[in-house]
Protein backbone atom coordinates (compact mmCIF):
# COMPACT_ATOMS: atom_id res chain seq x y z
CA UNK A 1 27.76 -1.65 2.78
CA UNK A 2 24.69 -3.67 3.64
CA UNK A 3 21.26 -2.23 2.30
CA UNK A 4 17.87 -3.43 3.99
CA UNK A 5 15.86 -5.58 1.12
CA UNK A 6 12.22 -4.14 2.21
CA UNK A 7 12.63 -0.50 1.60
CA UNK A 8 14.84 -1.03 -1.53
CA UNK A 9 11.66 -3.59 -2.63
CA UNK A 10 9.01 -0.42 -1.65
CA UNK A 11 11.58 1.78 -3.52
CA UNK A 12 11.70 0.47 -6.84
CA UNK A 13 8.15 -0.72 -6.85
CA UNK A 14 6.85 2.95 -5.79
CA UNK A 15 9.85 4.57 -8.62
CA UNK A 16 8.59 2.16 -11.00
CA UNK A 17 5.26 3.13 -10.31
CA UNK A 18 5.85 6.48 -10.35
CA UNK A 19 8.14 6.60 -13.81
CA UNK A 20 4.96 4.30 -15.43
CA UNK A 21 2.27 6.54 -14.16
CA UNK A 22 4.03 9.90 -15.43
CA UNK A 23 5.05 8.56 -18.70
CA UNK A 24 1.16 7.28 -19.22
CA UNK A 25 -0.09 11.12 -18.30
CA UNK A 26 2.15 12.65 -20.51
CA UNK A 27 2.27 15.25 -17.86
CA UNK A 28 5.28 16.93 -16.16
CA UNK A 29 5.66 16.49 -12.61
CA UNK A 30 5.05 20.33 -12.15
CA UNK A 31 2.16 20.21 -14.05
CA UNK A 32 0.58 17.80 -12.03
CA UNK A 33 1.67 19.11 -8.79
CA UNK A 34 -0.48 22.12 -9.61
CA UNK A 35 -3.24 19.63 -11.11
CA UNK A 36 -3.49 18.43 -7.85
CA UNK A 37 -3.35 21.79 -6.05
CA UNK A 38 -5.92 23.02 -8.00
CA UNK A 39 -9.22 21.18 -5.86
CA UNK A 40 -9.74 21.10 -2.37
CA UNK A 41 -9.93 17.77 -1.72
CA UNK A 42 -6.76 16.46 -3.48
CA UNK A 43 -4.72 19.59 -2.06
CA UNK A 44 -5.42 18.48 1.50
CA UNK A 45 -4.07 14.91 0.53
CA UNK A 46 -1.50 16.60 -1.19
CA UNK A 47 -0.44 18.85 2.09
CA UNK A 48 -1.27 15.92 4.40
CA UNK A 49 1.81 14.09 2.31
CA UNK A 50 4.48 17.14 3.04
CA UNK A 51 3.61 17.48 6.50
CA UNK A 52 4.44 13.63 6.68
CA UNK A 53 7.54 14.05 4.78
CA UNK A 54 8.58 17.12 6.62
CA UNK A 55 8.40 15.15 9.88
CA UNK A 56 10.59 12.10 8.20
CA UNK A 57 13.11 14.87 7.07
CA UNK A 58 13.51 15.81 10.92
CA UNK A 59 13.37 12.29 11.77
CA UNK A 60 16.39 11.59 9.11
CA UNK A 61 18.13 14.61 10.29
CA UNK A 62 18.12 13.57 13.92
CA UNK A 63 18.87 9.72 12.80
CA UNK A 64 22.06 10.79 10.78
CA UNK A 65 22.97 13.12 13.56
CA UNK A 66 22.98 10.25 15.89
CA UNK A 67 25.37 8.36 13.18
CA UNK A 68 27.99 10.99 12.93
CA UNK A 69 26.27 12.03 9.40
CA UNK A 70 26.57 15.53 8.34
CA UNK A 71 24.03 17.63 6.69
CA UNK A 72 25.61 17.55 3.60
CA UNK A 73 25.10 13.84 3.42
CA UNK A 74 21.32 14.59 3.81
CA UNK A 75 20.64 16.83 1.37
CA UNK A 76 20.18 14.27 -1.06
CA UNK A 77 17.73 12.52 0.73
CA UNK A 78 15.61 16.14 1.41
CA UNK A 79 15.86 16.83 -2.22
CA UNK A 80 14.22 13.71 -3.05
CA UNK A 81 11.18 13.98 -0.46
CA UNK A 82 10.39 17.43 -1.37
CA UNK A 83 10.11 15.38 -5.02
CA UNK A 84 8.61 12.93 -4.32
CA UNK A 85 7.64 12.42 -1.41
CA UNK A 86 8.57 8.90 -0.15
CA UNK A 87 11.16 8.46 -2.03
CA UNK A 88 13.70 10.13 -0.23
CA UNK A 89 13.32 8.36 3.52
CA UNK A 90 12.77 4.79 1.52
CA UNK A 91 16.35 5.48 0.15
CA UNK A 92 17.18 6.71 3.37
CA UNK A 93 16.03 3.52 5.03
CA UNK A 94 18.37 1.69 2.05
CA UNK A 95 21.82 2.80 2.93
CA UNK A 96 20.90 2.72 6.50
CA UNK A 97 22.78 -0.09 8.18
CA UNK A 98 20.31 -3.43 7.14
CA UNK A 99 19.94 -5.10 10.49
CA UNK A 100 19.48 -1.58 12.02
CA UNK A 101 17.34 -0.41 9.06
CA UNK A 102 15.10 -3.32 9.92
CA UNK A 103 14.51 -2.19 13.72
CA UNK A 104 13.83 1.33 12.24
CA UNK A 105 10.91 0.31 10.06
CA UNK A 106 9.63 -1.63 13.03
CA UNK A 107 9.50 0.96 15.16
CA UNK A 108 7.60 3.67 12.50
């Protein structure tokens, strides 16, 4: 299987990011989900995010449809953007085919 280098680079880089920034808070990702919820201006960025990641999961959906993928094989993928957000279409973009992943990214 052939992965696509720039979303696996975005990947770890945004992961590693991520694991660094929670273990520095001392925080649980709950807790500051509902930190963030808690003021006006960092809940809009905060919704702004899941309407963008609810789009990419119907994106995905209709992508792996296209592919012969089930939904079973998505559900992963959903899982992790309802986590965290980007996470779950970077992987996404990953396993995709490479060449193909690379037209994909080009076209977003």
């Amino acid at each position: 299987m052939r992965v696509s280098i720039f979303p696996l680079i975005i990947l770890c880089l945004f992961m590693g990011f991520t694991f660094w920034a929670m273990v520095g808070t001392e925080q649980s990702l709950l807790a500051f989900g509902i930190e963030l919820m808690s003021s006006p201006d960092t809940a809009q960025v905060v919704i702004d995010l899941y309407i963008l990641a609810a789009l990419a999961c119907v994106w995905m959906y209709q992508d792996a449809k296209s592919r012969g993928k089930g939904l079973g094989y998505l559900i992963p993928f959903f899982i992790l953007t309802a986590v965290f957000v980007s996470a779950g279409p970077l992987l996404y973009l990953v396993l995709r085919s490479g060449r193909e992943a690379g037209v994909a990214c080009s076209k977003i």
